[in-house]
Protein backbone atom coordinates (compact mmCIF):
# COMPACT_ATOMS: atom_id res chain seq x y z
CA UNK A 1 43.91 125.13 279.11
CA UNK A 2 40.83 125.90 281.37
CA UNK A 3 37.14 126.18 280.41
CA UNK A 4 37.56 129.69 280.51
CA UNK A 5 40.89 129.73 278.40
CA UNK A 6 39.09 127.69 275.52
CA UNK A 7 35.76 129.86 275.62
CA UNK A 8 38.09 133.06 274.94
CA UNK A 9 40.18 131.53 272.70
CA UNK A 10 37.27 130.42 270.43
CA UNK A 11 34.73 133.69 271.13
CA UNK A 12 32.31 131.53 273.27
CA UNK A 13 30.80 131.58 276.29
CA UNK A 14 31.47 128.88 279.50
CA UNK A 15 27.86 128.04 279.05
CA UNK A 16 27.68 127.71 275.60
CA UNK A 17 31.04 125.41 276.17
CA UNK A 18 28.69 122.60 278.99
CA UNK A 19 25.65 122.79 276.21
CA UNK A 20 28.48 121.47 273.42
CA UNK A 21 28.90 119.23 276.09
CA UNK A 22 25.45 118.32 277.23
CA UNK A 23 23.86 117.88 274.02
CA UNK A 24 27.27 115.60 272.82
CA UNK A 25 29.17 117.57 270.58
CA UNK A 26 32.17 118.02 272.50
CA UNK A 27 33.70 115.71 274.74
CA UNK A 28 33.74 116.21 278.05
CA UNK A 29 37.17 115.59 279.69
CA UNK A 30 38.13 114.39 283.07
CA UNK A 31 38.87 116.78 286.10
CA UNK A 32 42.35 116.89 286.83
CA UNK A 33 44.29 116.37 290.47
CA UNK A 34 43.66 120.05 290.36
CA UNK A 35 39.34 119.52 290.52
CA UNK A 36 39.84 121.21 286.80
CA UNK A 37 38.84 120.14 283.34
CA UNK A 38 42.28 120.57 280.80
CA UNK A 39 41.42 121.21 277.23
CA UNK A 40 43.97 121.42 274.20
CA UNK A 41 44.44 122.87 270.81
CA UNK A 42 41.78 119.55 269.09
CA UNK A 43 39.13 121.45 271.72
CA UNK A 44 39.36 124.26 270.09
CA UNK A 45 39.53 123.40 266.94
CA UNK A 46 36.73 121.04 267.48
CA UNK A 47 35.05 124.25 268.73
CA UNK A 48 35.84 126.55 266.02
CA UNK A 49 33.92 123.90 263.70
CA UNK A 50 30.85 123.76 266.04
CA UNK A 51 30.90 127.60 265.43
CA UNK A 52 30.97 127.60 261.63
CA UNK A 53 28.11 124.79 260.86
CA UNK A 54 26.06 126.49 263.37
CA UNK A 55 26.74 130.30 261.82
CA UNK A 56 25.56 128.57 258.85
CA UNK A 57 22.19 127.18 260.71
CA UNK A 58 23.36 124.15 260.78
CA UNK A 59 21.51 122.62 264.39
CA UNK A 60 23.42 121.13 266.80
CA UNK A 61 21.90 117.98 267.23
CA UNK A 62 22.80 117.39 263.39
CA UNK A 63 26.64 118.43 264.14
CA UNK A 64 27.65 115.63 265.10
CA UNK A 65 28.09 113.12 262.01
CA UNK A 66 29.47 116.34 260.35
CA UNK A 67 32.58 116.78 263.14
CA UNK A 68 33.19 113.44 262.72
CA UNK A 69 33.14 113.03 258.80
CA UNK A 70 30.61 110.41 258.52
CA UNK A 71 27.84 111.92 256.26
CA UNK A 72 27.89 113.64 253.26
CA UNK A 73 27.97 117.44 253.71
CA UNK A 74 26.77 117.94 250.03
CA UNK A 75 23.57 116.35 251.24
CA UNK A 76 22.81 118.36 254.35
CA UNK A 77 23.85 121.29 252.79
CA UNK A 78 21.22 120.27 250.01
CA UNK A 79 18.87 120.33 252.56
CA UNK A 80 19.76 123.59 254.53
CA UNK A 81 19.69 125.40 251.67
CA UNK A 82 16.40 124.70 250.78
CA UNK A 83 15.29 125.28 254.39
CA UNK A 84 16.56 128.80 253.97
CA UNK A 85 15.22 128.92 250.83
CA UNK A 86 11.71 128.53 252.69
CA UNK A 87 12.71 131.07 255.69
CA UNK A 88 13.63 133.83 253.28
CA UNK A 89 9.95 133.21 251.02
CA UNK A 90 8.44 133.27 254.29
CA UNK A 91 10.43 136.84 256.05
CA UNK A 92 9.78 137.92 252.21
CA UNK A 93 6.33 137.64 252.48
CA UNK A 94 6.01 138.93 256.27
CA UNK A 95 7.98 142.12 254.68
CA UNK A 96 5.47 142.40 252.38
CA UNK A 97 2.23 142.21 254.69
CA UNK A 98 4.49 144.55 256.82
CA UNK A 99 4.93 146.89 254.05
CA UNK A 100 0.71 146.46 252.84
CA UNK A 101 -0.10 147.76 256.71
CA UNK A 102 1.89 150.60 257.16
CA UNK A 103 1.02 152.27 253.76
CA UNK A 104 -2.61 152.11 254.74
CA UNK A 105 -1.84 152.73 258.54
CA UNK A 106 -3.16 149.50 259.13
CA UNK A 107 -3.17 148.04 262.90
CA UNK A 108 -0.58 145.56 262.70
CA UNK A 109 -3.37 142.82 264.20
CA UNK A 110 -5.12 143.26 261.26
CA UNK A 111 -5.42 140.75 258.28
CA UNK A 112 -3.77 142.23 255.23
CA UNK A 113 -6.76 141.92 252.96
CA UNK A 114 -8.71 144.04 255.00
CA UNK A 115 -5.72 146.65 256.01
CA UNK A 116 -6.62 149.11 252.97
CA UNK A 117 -10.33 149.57 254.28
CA UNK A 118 -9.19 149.94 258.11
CA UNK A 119 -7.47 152.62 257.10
CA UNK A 120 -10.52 154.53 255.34
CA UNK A 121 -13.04 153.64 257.77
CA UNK A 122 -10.49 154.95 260.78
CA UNK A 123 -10.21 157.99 258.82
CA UNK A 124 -13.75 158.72 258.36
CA UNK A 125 -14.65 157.85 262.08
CA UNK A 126 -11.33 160.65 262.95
CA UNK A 127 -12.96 163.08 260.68
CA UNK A 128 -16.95 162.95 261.99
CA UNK A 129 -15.26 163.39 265.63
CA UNK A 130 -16.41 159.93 266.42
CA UNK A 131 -14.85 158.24 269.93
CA UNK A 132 -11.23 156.37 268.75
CA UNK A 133 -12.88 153.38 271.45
CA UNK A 134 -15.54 153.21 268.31
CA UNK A 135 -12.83 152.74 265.85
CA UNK A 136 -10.98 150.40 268.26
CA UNK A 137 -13.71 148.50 268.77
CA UNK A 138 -14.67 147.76 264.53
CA UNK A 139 -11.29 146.43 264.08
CA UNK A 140 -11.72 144.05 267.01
CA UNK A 141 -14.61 143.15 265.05
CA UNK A 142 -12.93 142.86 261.77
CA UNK A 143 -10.07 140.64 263.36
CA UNK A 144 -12.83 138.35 264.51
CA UNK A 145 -14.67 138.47 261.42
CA UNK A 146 -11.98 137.62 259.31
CA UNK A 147 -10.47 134.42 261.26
CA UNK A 148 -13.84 133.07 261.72
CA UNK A 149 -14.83 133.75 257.65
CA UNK A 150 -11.26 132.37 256.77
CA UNK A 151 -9.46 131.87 253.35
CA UNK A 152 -12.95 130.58 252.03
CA UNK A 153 -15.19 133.83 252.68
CA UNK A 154 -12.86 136.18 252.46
CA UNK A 155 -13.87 137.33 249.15
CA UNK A 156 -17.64 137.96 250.64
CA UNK A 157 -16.20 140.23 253.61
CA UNK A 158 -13.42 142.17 250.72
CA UNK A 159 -16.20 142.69 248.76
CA UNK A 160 -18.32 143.80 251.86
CA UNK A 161 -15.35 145.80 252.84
CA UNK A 162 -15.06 147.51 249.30
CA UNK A 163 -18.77 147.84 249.51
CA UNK A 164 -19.20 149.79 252.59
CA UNK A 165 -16.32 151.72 251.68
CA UNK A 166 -17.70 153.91 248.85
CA UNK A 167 -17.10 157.23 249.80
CA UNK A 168 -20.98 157.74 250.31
CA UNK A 169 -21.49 155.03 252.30
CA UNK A 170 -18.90 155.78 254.45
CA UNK A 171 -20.70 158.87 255.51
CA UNK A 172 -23.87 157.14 256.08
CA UNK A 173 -21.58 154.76 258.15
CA UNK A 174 -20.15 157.59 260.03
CA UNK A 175 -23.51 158.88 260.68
CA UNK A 176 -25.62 155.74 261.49
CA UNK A 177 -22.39 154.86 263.99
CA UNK A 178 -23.13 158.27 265.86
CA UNK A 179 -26.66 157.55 266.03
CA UNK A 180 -26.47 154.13 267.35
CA UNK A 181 -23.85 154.84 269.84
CA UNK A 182 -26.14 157.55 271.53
CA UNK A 183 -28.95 155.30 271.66
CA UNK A 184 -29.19 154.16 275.25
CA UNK A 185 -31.52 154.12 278.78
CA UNK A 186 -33.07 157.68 277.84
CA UNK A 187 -34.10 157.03 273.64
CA UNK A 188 -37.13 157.26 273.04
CA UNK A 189 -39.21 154.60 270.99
CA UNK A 190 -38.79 157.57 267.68
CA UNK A 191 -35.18 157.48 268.86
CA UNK A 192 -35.07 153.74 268.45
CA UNK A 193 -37.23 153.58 264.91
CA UNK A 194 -35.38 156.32 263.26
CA UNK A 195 -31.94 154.13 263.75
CA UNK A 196 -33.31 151.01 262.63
CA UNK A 197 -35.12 152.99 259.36
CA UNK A 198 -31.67 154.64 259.12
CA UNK A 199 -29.83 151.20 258.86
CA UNK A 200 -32.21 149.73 256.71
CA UNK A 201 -32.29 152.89 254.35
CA UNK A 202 -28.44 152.89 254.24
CA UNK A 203 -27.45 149.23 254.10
CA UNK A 204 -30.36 147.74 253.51
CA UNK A 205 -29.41 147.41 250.01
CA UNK A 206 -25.90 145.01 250.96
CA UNK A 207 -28.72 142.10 251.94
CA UNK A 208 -30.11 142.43 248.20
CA UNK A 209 -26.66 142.20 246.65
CA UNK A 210 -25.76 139.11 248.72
CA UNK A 211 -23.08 139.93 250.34
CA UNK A 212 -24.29 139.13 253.94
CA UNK A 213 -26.17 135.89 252.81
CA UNK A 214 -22.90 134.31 251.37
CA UNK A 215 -20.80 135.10 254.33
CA UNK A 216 -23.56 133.82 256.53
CA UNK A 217 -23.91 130.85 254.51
CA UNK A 218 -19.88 130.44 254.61
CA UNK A 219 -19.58 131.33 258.30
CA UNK A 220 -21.85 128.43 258.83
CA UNK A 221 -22.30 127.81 262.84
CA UNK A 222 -19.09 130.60 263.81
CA UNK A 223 -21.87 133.11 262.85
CA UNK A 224 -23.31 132.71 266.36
CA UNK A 225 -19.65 133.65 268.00
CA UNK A 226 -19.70 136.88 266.32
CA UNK A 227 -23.40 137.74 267.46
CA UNK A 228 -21.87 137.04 270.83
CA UNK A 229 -19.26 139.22 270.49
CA UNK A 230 -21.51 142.11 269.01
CA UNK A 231 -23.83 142.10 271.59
CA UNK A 232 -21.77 141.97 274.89
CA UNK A 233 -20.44 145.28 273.69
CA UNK A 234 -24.01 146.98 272.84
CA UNK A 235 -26.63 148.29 275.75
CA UNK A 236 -29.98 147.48 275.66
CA UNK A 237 -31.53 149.68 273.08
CA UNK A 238 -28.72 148.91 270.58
CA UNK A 239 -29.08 145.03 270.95
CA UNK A 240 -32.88 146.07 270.32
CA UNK A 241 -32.17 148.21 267.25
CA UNK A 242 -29.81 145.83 265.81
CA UNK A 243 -32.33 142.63 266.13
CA UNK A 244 -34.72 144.73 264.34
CA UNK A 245 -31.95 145.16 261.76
CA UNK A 246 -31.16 141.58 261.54
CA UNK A 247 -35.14 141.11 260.92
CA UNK A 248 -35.33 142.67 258.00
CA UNK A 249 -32.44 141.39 256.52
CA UNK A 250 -33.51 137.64 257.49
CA UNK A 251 -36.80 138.67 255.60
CA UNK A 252 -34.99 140.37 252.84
CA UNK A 253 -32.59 137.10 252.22
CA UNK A 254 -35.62 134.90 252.21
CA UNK A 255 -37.32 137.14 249.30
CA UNK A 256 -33.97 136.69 247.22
């Protein structure tokens, strides 16, 4: 029979037939007078076997001491189960993370620790009519935030999160956001005090709790990265505001 006979025969393709042959686990037989390549019934049988160890995820380049009965099967098996074993724990857990974002309407670039809050803080930003490129733009932040504070700070940011969170501070969020993002070219120096004794009033009190000196401390020299971030995205008058911010909370830290 032909290549094409043998590929129908066993449910395969032609190409998937020259890869059995490229990678060496089925011979490759001489072209007949007629410039074909005859198969018989061992092809397909050897064939049909390459088919079962492989629907059972068993890779190719492992087939073939298995097609020719020269090492134990109980042994790989041992092993391929406990490589599935590992797959399904892992698609287990990515259900899981999966199944933490959507019931919080989490951004799926999110980390999972920080999905719950996402979800409050893009509610409250929805609710005080606040631009969705302002709400964009914090989780950018968080995503940034949270691979640069890693599995060692992330209990300082969660506890940030929760923090900022509280329904009342969420306001003051919302509010202090709106401010900051109209400061710009035509604020006045009042327009630029009031925001920074807004900030200070409303989250002044997260320097005195810690929170920002332990992730500091944790972030180490990655701290600088997310200043860099922050401030390409601010104008003039916010960078302004928000050094006068990061002032007092230097100053605060240092009276702790």
């Amino acid at each position: 029979m032909r290549s094409g006979d043998l590929a129908n025969l066993a449910g395969v393709t032609v190409r998937a037939l020259r890869h059995y042959h490229q990678v060496g686990v089925l011979d490759e037989p001489e072209r007949g007078s007629n410039g074909y390549r005859s198969y018989d019934v061992h092809d397909l049988v050897r064939v049909l076997r390459i088919k079962r160890l492989a629907s059972l995820g068993i890779s190719l380049d492992r087939m073939s001491e298995l097609l020719d009965d020269t090492e134990d099967a109980s042994s790989l098996l041992d092993d391929l189960d406990r490589e599935l074993a590992g797959q399904i724990d892992r698609l287990t857990k990515q259900r899981e993370v999966i199944a933490q974002l959507r019931d919080h309407n989490a951004a799926p670039d999110l980390p999972p620790e920080l999905a719950r809050f996402a979800g409050r803080f893009s509610a409250a930003f929805a609710d005080a009519g606040l631009s969705p490129d302002l709400a964009k733009s914090d989780r950018l932040h968080s995503v940034l935030l949270a691979h640069l504070a890693g599995e060692d700070a992330m209990p300082y940011l969660t506890s940030f999160y929760e923090w900022l969170s509280d329904p009342e501070r969420l306001v003051a969020l919302t509010t202090f956001a709106e401010r900051f993002g109209e400061l710009g070219p035509d604020s006045t120096d009042d327009d630029l005090a009031a925001a920074v004794e807004f900030a200070v009033e409303a989250f002044g009190s997260v320097v005195g709790e810690g929170f920002v000196t332990d992730l500091n401390r944790t972030l180490g020299g990655s701290a600088d990265l997310l200043g860099e971030y922050t401030f390409d995205l601010l104008n003039d008058q916010q960078r302004w505001a928000l050094e006068q911010f990061e002032a007092f909370s230097r100053k605060a830290s240092e009276n702790e």
